[in-house]
N, C-alpha and C. Protein backbone atom coordinates (compact mmCIF):
# COMPACT_ATOMS: atom_id res chain seq x y z
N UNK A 1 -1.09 7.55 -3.22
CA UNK A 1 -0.86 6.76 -2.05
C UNK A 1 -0.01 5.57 -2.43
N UNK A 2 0.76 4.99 -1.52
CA UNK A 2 1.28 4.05 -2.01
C UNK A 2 1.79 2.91 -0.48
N UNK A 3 1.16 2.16 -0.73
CA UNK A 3 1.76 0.92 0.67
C UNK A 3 2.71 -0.48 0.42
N UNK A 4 3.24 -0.22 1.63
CA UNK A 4 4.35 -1.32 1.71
C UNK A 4 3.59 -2.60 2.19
N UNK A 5 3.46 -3.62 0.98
CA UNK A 5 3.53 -5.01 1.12
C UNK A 5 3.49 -5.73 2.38
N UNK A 6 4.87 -5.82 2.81
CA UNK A 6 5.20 -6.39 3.78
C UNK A 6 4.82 -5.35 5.02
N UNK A 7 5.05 -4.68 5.48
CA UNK A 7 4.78 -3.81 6.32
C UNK A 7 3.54 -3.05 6.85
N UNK A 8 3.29 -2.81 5.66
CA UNK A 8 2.11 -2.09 5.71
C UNK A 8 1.85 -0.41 5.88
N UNK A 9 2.85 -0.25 5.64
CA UNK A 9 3.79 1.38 5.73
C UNK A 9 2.72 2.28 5.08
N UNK A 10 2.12 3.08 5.19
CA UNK A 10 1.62 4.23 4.12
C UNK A 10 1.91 5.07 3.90
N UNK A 11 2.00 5.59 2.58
CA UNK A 11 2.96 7.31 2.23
C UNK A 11 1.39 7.79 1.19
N UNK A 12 1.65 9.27 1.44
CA UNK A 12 0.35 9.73 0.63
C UNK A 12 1.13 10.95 0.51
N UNK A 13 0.13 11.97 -0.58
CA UNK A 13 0.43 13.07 -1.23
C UNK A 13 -0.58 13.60 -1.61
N UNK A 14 -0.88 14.82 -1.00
CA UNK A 14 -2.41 15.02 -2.54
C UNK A 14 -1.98 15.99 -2.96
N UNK A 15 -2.43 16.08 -4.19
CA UNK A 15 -2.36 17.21 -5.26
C UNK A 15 -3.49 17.35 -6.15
N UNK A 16 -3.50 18.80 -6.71
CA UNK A 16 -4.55 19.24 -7.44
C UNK A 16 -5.43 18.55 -8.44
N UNK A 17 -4.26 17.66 -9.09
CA UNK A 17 -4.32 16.92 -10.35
C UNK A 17 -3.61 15.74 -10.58
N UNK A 18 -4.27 15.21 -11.93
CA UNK A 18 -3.76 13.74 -12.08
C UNK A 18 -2.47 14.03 -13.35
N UNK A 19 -1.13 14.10 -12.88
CA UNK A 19 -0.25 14.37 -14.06
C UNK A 19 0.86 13.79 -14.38
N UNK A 20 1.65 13.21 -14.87
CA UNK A 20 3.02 12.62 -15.03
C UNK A 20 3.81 13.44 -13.71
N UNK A 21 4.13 14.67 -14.02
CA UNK A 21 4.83 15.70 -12.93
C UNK A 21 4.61 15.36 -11.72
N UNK A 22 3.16 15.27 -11.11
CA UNK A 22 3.07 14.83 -9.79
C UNK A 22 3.20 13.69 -9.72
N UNK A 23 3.08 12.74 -10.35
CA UNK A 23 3.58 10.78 -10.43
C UNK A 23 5.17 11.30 -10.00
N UNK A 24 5.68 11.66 -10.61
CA UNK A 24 7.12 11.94 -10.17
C UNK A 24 7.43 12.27 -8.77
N UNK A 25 6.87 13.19 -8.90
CA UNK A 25 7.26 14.26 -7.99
C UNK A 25 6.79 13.34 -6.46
N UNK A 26 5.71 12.53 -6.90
CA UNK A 26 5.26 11.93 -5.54
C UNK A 26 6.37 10.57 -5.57
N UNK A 27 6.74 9.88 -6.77
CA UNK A 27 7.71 9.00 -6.39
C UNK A 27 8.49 9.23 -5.95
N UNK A 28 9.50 10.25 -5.99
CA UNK A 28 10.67 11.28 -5.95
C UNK A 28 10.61 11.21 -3.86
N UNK A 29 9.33 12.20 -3.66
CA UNK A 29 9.24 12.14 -1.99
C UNK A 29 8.87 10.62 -1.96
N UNK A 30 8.66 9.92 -1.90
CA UNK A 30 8.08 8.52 -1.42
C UNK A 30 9.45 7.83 -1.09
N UNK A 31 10.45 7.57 -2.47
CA UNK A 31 12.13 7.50 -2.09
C UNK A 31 12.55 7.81 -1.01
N UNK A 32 12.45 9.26 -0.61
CA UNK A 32 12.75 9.67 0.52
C UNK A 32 12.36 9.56 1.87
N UNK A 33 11.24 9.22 1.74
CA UNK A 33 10.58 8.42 3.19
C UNK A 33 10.47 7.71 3.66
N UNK A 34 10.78 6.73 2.19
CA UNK A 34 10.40 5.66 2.73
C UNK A 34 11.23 4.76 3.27
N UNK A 35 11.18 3.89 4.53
CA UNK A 35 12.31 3.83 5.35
C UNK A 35 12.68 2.28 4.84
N UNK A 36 12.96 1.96 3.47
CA UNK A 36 13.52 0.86 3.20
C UNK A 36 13.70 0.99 1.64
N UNK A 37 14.10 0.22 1.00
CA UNK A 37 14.57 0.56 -0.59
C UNK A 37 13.13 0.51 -1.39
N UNK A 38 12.68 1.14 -2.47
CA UNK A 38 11.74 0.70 -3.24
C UNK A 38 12.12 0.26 -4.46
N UNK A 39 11.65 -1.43 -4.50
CA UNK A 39 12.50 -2.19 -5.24
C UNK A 39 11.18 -2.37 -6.28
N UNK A 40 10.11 -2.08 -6.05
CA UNK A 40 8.74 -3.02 -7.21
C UNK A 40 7.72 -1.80 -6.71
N UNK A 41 7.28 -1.16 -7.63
CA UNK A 41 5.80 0.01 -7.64
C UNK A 41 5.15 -0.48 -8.70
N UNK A 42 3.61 -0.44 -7.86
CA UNK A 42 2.65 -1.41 -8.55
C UNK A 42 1.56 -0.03 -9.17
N UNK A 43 1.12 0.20 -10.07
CA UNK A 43 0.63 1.41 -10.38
C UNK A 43 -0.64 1.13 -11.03
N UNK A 44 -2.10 1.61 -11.30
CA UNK A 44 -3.15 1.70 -12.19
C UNK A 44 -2.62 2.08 -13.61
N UNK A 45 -3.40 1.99 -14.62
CA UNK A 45 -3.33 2.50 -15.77
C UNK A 45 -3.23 3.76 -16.27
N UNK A 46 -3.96 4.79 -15.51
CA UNK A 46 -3.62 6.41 -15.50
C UNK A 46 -2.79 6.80 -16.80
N UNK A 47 -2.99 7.75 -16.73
CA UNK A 47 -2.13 8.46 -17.76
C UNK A 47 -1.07 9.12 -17.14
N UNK A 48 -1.37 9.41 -16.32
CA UNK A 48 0.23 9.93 -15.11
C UNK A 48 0.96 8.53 -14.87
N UNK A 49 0.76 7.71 -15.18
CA UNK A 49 1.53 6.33 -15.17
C UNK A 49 2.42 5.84 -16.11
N UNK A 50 1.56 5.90 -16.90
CA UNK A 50 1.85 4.70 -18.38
C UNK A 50 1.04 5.37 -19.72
N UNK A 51 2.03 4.91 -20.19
CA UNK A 51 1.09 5.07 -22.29
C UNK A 51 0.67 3.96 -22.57
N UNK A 52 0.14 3.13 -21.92
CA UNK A 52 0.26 2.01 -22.01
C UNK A 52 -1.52 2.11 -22.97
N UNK A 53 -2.15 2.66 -22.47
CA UNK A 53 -3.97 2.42 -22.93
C UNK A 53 -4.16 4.04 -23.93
N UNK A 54 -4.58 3.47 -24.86
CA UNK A 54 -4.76 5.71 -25.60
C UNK A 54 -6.07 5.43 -26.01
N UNK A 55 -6.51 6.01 -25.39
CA UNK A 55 -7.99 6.28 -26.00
C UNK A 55 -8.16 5.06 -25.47
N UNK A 56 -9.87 4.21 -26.74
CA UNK A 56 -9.88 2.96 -26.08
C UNK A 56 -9.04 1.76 -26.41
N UNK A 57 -7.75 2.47 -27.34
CA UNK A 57 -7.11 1.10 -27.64
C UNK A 57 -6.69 0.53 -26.40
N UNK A 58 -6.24 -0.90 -26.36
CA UNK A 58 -4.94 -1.26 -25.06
C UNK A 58 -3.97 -1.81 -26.26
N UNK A 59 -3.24 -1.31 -25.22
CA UNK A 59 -1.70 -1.50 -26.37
C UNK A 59 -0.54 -1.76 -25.00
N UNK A 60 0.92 -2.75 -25.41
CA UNK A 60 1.53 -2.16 -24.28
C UNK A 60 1.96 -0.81 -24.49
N UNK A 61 2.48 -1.47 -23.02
CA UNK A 61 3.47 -0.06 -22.61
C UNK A 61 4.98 0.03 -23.10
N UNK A 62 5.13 0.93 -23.59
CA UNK A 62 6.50 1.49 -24.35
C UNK A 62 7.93 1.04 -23.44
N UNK A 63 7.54 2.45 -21.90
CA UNK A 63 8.54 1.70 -21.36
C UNK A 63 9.50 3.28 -21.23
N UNK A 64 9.27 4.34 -22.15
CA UNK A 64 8.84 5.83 -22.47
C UNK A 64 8.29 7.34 -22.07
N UNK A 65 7.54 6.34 -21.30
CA UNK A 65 6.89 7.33 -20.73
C UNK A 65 7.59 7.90 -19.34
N UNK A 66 7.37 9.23 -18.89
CA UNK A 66 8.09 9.84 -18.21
C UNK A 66 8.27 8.98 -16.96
N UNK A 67 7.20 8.64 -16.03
CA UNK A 67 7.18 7.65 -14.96
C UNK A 67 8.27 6.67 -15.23
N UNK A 68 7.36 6.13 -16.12
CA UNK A 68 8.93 4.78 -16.54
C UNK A 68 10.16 5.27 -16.48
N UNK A 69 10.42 6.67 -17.06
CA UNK A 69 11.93 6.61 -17.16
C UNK A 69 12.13 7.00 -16.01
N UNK A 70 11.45 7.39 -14.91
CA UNK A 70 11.86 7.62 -13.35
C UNK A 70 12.23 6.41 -12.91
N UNK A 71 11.56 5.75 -12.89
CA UNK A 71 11.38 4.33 -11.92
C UNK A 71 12.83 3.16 -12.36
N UNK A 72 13.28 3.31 -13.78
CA UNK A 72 14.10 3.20 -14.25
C UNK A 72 15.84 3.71 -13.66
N UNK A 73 15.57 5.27 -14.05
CA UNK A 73 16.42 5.63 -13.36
C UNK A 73 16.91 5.58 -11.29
N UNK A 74 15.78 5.34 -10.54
CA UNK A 74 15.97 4.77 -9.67
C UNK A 74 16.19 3.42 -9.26
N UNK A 75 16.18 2.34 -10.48
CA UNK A 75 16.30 1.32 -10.20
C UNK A 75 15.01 0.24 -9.88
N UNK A 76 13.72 0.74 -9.75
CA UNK A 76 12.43 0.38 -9.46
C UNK A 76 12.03 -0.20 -10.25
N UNK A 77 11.56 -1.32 -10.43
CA UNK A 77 10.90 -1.95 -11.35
C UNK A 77 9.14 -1.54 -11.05
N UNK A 78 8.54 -1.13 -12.49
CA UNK A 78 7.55 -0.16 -12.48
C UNK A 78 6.58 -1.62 -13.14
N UNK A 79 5.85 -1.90 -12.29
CA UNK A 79 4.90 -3.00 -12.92
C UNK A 79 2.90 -2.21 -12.95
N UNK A 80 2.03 -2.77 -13.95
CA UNK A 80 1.10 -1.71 -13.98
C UNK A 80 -0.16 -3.19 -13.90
N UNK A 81 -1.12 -2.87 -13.11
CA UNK A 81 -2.49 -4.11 -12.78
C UNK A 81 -3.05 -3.73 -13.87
N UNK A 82 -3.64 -4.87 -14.15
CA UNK A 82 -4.44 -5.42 -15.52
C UNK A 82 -5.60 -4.17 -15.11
N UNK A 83 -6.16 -3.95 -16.78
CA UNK A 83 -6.92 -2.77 -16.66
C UNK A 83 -8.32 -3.46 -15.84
N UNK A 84 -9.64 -3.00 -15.55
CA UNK A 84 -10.54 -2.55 -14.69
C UNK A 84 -10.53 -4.13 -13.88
N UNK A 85 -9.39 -4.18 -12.85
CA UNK A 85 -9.17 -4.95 -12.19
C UNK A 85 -8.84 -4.44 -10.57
N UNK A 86 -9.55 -4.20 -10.00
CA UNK A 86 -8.97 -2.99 -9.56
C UNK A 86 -8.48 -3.96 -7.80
N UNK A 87 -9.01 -5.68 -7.62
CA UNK A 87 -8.64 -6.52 -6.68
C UNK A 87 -7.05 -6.06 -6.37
N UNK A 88 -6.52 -6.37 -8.04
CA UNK A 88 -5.18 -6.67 -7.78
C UNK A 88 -4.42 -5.54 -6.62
N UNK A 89 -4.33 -4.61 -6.40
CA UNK A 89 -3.97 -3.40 -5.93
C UNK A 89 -5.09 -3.60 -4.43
N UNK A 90 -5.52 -4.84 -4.18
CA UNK A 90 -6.39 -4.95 -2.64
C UNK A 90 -5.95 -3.67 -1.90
N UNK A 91 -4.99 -3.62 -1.28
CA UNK A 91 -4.61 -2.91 0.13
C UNK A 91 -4.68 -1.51 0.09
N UNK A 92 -4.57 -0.63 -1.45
CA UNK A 92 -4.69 0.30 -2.01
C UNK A 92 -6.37 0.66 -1.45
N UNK A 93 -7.23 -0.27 -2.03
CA UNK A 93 -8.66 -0.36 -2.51
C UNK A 93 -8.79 -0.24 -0.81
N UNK A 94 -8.93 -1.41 -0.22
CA UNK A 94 -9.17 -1.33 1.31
C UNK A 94 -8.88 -0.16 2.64
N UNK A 95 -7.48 0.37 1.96
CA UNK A 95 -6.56 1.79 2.88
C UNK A 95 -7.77 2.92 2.41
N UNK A 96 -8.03 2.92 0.83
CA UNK A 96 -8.97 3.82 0.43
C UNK A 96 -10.74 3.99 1.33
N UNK A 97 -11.22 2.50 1.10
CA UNK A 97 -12.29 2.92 2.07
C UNK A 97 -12.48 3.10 3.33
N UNK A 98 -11.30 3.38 4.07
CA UNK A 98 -11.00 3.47 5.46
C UNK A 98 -10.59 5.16 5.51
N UNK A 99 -9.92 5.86 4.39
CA UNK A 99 -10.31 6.98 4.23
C UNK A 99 -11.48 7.82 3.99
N UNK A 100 -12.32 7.13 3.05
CA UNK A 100 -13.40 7.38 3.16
C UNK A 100 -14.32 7.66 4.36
N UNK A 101 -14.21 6.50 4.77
CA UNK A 101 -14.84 6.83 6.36
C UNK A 101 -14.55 7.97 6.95
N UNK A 102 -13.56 8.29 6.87
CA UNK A 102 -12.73 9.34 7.58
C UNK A 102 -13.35 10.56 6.94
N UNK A 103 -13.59 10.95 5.67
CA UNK A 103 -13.97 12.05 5.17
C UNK A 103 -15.44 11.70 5.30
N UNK A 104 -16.12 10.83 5.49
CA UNK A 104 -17.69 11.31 5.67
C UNK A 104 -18.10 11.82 6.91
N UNK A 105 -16.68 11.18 7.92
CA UNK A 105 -17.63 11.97 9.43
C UNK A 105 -16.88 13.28 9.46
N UNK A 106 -16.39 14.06 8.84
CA UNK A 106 -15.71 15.20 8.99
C UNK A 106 -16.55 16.24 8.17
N UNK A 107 -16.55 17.79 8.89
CA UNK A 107 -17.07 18.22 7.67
C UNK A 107 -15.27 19.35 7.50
N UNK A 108 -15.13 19.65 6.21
CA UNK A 108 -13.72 20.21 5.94
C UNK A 108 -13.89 21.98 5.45
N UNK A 109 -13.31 23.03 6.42
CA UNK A 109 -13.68 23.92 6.02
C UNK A 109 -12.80 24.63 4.52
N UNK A 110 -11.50 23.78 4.54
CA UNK A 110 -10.63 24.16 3.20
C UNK A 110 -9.70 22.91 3.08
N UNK A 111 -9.26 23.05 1.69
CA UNK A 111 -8.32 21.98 1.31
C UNK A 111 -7.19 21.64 2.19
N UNK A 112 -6.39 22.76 2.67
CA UNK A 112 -5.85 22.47 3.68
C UNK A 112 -6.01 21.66 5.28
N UNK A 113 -6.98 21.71 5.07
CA UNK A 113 -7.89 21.29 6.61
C UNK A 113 -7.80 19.31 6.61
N UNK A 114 -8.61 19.19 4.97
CA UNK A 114 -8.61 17.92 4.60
C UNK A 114 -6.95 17.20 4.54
N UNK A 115 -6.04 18.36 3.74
CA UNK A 115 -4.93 17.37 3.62
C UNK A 115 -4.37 17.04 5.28
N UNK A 116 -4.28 17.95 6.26
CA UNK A 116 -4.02 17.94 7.80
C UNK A 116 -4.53 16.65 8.26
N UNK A 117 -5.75 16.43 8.31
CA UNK A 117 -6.72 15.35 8.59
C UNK A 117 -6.05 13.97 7.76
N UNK A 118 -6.07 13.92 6.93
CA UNK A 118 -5.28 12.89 6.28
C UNK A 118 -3.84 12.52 6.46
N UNK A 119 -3.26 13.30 6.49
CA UNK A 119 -1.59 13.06 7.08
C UNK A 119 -1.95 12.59 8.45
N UNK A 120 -2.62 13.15 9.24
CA UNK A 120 -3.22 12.62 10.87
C UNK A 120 -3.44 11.22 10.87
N UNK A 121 -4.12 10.78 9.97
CA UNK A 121 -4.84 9.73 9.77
C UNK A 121 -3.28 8.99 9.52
N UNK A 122 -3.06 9.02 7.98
CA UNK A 122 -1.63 8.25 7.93
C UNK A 122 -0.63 8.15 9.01
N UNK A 123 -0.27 9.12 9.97
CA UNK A 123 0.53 9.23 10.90
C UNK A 123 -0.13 8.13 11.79
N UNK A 124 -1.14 8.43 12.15
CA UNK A 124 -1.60 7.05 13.46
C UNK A 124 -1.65 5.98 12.86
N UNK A 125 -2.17 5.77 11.68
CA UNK A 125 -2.30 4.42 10.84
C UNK A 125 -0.58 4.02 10.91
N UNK A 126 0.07 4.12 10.76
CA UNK A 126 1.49 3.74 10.65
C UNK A 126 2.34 3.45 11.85
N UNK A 127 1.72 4.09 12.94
CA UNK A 127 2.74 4.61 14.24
C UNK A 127 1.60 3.85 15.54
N UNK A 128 0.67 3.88 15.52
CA UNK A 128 -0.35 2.86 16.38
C UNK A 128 -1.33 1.85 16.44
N UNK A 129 -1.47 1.81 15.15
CA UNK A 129 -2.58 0.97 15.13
C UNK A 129 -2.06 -0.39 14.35
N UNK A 130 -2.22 -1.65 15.63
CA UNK A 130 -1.70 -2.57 15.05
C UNK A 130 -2.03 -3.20 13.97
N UNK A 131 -1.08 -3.35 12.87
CA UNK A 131 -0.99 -4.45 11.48
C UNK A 131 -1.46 -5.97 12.12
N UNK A 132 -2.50 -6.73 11.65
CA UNK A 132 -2.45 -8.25 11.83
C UNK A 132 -1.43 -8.86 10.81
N UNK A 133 -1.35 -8.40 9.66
CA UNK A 133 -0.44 -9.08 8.86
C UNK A 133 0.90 -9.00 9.27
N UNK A 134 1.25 -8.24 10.72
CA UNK A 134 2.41 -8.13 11.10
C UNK A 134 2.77 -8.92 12.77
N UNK A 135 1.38 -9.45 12.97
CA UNK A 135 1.27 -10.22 14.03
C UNK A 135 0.85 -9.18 15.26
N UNK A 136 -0.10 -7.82 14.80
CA UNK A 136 -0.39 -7.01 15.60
C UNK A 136 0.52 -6.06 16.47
């Protein structure tokens, strides 16, 4: 998932797994949707992210890693929130338990069903329901 700051825009993706490939692949469509430049992506620690943490060392980040060299090559400056901090990334955290909600009153008969329901959700979240941080 990923939201616009100022706006309040939401783009989502789900996939099977947590992998560099789909970090891409979801930055890659996110570029494309998203209806203004992406100049700053704020990311967790993940391993589809960053090399930044191996095992339990913390170490930085190289700068190397496949993500990076995406975000790079698009011009994005790829910044990563302090590890088990998870405030910093608020709107992430907050968009998340509002999904939640959403999946406890549902029951889902297949994966497909859930991702439908969720794009639904993002679609009205974006297209009707007024932002206060945008003056409603």
């Amino acid at each position: 998932m990923a939201i616009d700051r100022a706006t309040r825009w939401v783009f989502i993706r789900v996939f099977k797994s947590k992998t560099a490939a789909n970090a891409r692949r979801f930055l890659r469509d996110l570029e494309r949707a998203c209806p203004s430049r992406v100049r700053t992506f704020l990311t967790e620690n993940g391993k589809e992210f960053t090399d930044r943490l191996l095992g339990l060392r913390k170490s930085s980040a190289t700068g190397r890693h496949e993500f990076d060299l995406l975000c790079a090559a698009l011009g994005i400056e790829h910044r990563l929130a302090p590890p088990q901090h998870p405030q910093t990334n608020g709107m992430v955290e907050r968009f998340n338990g509002r999904i939640e909600e959403v999946l406890r009153s549902h029951h889902f008969h297949s994966g497909e069903e859930l991702e439908t329901t969720l794009h639904r959700y993002v679609a009205l979240y974006n297209q009707q329901l007024p932002q206060s941080g945008l003056g409603s």
